[in-house]
Protein backbone atom coordinates (compact mmCIF):
# COMPACT_ATOMS: atom_id res chain seq x y z
CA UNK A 1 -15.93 -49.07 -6.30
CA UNK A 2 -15.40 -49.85 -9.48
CA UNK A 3 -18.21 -47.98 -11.02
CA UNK A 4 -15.76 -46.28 -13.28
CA UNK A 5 -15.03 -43.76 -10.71
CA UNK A 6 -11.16 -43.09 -10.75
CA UNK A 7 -11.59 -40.96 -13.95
CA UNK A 8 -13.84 -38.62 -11.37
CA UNK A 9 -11.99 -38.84 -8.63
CA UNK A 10 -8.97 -37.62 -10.49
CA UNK A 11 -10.61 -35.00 -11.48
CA UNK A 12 -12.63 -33.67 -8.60
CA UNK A 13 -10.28 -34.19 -6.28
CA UNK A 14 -8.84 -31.09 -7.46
CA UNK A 15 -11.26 -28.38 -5.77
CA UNK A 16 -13.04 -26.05 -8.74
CA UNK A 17 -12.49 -22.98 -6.57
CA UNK A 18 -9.92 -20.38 -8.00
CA UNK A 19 -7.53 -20.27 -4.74
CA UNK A 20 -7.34 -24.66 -5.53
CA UNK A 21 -7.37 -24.33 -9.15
CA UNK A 22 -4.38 -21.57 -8.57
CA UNK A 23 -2.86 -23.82 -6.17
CA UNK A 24 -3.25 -26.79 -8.03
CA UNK A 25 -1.42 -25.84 -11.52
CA UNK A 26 1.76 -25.08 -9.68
CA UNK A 27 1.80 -28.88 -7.64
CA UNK A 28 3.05 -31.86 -9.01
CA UNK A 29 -0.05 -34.34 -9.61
CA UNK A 30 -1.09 -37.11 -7.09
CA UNK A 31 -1.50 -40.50 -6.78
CA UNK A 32 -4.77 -41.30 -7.10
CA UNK A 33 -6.66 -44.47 -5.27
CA UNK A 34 -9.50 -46.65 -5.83
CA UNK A 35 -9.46 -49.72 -3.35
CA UNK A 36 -11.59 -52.07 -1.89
CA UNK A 37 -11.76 -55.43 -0.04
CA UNK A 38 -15.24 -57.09 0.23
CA UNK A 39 -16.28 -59.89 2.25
CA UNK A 40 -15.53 -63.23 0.72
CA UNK A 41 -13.35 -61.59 -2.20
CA UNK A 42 -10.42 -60.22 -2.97
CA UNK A 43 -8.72 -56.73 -2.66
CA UNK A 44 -8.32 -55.04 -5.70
CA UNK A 45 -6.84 -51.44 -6.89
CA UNK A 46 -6.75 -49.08 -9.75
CA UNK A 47 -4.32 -46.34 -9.55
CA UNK A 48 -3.77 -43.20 -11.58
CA UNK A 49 -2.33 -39.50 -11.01
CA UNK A 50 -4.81 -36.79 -11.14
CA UNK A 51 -5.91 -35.37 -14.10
CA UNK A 52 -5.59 -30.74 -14.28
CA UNK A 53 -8.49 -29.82 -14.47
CA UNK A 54 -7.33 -27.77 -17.13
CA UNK A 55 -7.10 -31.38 -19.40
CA UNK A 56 -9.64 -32.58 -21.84
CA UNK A 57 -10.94 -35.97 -20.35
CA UNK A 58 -11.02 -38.72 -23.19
CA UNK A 59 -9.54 -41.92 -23.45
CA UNK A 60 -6.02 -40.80 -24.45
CA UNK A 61 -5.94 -38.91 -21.34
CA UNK A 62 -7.04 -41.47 -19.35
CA UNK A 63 -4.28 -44.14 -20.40
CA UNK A 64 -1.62 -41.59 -19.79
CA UNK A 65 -2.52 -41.10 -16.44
CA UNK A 66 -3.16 -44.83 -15.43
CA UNK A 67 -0.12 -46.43 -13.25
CA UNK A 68 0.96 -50.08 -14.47
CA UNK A 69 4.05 -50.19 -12.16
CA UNK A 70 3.20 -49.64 -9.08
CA UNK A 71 3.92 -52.43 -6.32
CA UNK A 72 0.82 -53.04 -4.35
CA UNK A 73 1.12 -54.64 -0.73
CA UNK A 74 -2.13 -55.49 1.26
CA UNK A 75 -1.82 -57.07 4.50
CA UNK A 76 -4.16 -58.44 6.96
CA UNK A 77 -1.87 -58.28 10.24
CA UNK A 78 -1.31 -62.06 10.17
CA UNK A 79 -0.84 -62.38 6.29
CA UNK A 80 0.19 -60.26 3.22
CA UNK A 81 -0.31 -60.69 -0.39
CA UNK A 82 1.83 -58.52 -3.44
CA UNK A 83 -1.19 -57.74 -5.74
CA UNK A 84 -0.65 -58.49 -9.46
CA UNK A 85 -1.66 -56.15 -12.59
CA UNK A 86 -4.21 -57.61 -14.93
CA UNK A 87 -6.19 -56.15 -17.73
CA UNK A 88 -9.93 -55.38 -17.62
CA UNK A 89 -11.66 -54.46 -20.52
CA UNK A 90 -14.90 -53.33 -18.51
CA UNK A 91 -13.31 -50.58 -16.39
CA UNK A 92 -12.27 -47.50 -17.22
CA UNK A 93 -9.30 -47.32 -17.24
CA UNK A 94 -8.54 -51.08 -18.22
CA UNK A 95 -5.98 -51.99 -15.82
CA UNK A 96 -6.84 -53.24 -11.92
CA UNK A 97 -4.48 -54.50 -9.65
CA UNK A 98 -5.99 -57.50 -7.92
CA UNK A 99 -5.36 -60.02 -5.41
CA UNK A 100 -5.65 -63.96 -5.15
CA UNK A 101 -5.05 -65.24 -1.34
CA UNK A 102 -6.36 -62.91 0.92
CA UNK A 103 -10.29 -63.27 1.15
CA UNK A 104 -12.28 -60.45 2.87
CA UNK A 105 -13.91 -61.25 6.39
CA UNK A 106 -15.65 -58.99 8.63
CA UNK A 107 -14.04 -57.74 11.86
CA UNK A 108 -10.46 -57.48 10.28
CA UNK A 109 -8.25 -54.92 9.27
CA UNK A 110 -6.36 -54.27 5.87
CA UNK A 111 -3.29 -52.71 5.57
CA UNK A 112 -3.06 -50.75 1.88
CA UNK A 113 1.06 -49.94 0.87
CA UNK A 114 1.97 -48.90 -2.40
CA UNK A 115 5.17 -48.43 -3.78
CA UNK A 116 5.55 -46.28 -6.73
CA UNK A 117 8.97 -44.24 -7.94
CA UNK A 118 10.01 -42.88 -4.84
CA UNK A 119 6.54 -42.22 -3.26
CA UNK A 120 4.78 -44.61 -0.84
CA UNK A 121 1.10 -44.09 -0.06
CA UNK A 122 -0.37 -46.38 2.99
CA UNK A 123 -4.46 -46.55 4.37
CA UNK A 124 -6.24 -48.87 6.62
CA UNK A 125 -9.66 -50.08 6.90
CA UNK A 126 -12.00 -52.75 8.26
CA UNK A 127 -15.02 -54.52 7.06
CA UNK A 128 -18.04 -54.16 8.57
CA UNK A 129 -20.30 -56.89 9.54
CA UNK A 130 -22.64 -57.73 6.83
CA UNK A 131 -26.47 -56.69 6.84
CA UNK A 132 -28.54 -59.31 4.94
CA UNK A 133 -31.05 -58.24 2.19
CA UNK A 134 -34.32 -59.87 3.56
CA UNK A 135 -36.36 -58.75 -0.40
CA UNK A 136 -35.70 -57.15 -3.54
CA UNK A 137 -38.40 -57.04 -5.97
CA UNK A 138 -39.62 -55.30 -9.22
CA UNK A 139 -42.43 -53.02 -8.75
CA UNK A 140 -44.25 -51.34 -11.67
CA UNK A 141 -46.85 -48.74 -10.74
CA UNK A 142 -49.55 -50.27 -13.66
CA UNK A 143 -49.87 -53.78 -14.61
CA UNK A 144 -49.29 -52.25 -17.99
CA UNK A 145 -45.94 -50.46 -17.67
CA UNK A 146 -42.30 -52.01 -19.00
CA UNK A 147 -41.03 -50.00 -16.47
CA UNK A 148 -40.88 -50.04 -12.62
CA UNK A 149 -38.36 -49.72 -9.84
CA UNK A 150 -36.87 -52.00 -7.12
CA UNK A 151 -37.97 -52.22 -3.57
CA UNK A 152 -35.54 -53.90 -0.78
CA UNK A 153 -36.19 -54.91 2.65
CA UNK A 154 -33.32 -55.23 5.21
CA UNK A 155 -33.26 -55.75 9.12
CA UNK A 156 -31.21 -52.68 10.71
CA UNK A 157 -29.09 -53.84 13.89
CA UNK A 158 -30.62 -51.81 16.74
CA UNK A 159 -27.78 -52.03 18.66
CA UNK A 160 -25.31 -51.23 15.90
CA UNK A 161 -24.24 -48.13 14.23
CA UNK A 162 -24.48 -49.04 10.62
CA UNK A 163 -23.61 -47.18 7.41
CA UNK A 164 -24.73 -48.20 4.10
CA UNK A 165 -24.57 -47.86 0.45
CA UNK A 166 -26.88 -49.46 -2.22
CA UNK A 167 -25.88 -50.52 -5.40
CA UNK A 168 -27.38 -52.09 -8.33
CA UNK A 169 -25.79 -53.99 -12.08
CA UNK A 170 -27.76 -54.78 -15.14
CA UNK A 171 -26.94 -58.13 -16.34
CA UNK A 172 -25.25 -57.35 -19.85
CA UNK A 173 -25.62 -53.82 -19.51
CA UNK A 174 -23.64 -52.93 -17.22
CA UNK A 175 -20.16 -54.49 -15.87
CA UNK A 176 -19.92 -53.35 -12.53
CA UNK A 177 -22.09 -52.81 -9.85
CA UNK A 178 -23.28 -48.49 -9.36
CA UNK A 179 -24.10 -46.49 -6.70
CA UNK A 180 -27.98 -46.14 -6.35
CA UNK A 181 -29.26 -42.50 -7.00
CA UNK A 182 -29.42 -41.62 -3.14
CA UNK A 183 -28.22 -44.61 -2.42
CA UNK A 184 -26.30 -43.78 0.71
CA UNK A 185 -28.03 -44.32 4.08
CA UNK A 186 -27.51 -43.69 7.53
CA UNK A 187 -29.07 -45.71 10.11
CA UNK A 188 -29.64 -42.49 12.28
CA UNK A 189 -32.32 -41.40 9.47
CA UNK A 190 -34.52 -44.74 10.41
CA UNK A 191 -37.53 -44.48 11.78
CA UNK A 192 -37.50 -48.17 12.40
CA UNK A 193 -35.21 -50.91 12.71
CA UNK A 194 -36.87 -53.02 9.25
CA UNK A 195 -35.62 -50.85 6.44
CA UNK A 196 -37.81 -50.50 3.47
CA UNK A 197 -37.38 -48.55 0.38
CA UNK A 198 -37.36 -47.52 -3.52
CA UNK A 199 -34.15 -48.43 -5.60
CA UNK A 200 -33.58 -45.68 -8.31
CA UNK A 201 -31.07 -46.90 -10.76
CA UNK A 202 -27.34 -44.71 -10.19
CA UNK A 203 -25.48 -42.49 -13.08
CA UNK A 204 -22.79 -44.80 -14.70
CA UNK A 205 -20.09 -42.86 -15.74
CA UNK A 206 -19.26 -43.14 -19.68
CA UNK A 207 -22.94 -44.92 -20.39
CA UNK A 208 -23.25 -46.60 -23.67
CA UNK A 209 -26.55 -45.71 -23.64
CA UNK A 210 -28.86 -42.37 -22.35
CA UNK A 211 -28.93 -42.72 -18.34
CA UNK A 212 -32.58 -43.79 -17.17
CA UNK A 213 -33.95 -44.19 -13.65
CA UNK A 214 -35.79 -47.00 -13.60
CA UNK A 215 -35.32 -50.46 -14.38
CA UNK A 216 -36.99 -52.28 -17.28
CA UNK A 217 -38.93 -55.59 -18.46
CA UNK A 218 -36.29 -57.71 -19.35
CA UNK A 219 -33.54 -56.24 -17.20
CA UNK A 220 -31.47 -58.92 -15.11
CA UNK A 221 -30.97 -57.00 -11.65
CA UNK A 222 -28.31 -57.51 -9.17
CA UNK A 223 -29.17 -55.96 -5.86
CA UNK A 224 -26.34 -55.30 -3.43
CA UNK A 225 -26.16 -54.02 0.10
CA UNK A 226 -23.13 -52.60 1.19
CA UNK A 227 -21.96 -52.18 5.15
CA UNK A 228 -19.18 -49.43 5.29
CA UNK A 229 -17.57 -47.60 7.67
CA UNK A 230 -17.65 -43.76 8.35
CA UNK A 231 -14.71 -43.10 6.40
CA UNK A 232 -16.10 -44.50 3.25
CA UNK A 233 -19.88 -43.30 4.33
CA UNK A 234 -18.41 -39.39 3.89
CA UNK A 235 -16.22 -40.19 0.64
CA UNK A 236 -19.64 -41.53 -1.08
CA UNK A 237 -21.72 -38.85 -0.61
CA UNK A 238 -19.17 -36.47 -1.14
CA UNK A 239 -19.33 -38.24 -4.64
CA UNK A 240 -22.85 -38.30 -4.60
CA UNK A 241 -23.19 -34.26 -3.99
CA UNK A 242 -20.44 -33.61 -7.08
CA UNK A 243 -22.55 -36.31 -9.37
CA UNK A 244 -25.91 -34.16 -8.27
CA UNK A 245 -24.07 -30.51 -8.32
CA UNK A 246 -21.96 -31.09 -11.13
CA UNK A 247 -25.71 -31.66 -13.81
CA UNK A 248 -27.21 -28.43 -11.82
CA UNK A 249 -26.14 -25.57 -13.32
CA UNK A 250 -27.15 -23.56 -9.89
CA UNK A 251 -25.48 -25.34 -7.68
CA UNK A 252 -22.24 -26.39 -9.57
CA UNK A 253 -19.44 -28.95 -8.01
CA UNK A 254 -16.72 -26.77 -5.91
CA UNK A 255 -15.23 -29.19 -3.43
CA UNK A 256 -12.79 -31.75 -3.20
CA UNK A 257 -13.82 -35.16 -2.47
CA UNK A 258 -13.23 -36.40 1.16
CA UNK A 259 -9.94 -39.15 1.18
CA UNK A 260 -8.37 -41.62 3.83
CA UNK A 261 -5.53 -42.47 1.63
CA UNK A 262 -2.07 -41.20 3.23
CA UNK A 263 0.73 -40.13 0.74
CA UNK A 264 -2.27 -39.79 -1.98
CA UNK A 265 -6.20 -39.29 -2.92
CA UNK A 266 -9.05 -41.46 -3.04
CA UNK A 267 -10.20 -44.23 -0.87
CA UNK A 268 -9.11 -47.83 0.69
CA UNK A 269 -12.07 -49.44 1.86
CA UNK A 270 -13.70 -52.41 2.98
CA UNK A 271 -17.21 -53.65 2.57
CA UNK A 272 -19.50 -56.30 4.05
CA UNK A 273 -21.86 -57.29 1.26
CA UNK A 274 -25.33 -59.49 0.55
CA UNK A 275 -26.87 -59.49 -2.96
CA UNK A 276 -29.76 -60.75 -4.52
CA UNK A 277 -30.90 -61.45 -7.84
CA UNK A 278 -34.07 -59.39 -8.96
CA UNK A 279 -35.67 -61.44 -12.49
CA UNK A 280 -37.89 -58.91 -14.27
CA UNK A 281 -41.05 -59.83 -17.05
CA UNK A 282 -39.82 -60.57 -20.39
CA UNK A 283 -40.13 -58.47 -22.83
CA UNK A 284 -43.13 -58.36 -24.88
């Protein structure tokens, strides 16, 4: 949400075909959203207009598409709160528009209005109740091995529809929480109502170092599980398909992503949430 996706979701929003890629050099560029609400924090939004897919991507680009005047409105039905522009050197790009008073619960609905130049984009959303993590822990194949991958444990309301997405931050490595490889899951795939399975680390976009995996001796691991709703369940693995597609040279990316933002592109959401902290081995 926040995994340094708004550079991507300028970009793919814009379909690869020829008819879009016609289409899309003649329009005037969108406002693009990244939003989310989670429970017990804050909204918070980045905003940019989409990138031609005819542009080089690099961090020129980037600036010059990022909006820094835009008046954000998020409401909760009862109260509403103007969101305020702050600088964050770990995103890309560096600017998020966050909030202070209104703290996510489950059950409720948020209200999304923005306000920019004479457009005005608008999206609702609710967060879902939140799913516990029951275990997370680092599992290496040998005793041997630096290497291994995480294994979580949740409880799947039987008498619930549930969506969910798993994500995963390295403390010091990385700043924000990713998407796990495959992390998406819908509870219609279980088999049983206790939920158990391997963690694969996700691709963070603009790495400072090669992608890997797996976790590693040493690593800090943050372990989150995410409730969403369908809206948000479609946008992610429309994300996830263009993230797999776009590295296979067979199958390349060639649709938009899906978006509940009216006015706009992208994606208001909100999230129930339950992390845990995963210690690994020191290294030796």
């Amino acid at each position: 949400m926040k995994y340094f996706i708004l550079v991507i979701i300028s970009l793919l929003f814009i379909s690869c075909n020829q008819d879009d890629f016609d289409k899309s050099t003649q329009s005037e560029s969108k406002i693009v959203v990244e939003g989310w609400i989670e429970t017990g924090d804050y909204p918070q939004v980045i905003l940019s207009t989409s990138i031609p897919i005819t542009a080089a991507v690099d961090s020129t680009t980037i600036l010059n598409h990022v909006i820094r005047s835009a008046k954000i409105t998020v409401s909760n039905g009862e109260n509403e709160e103007i969101l305020r522009l702050k600088r964050n050197s770990d995103r890309i790009p560096p600017f998020v528009y966050y909030g202070s008073e209104l703290l996510g619960e489950s059950g409720k609905v948020y209200s999304l209005k923005i306000e920019y130049l004479d457009r005005i984009i608008q999206a609702k959303t609710t967060i879902p109740k939140t799913v516990p993590l029951k275990t997370a822990t680092y599992i290496k194949e040998n005793v041997q091995d630096t290497t291994g991958y995480v294994f979580i444990t949740f409880d799947d309301p039987v008498s619930e529809k549930n969506y969910y997405q798993v994500t995963t931050r390295i403390d010091k490595e990385e700043p924000v929480f990713v998407p796990a490889f495959y992390g998406n899951l819908n509870d219609d795939s279980f088999n049983s109502s206790l939920v158990s399975m391997q963690i694969n680390r996700g691709i963070l976009i603009f790495p400072k170092t090669k992608f890997k995996p797996y976790f590693t001796d040493g690593d800090l691991i943050y372990v989150k599980l995410k409730t969403l709703n369908k809206e948000a369940f479609d946008f992610w693995n429309s994300w996830q398909n263009e993230i797999v597609n776009g590295r296979n040279p067979i199958y390349p990316s060639n649709s938009s992503l899906k978006s509940n933002i009216t006015g706009g592109l992208g994606l208001w959401t909100g999230y129930g949430q339950s992390t845990i902290i995963v210690r690994t081995p020191l290294k030796k």
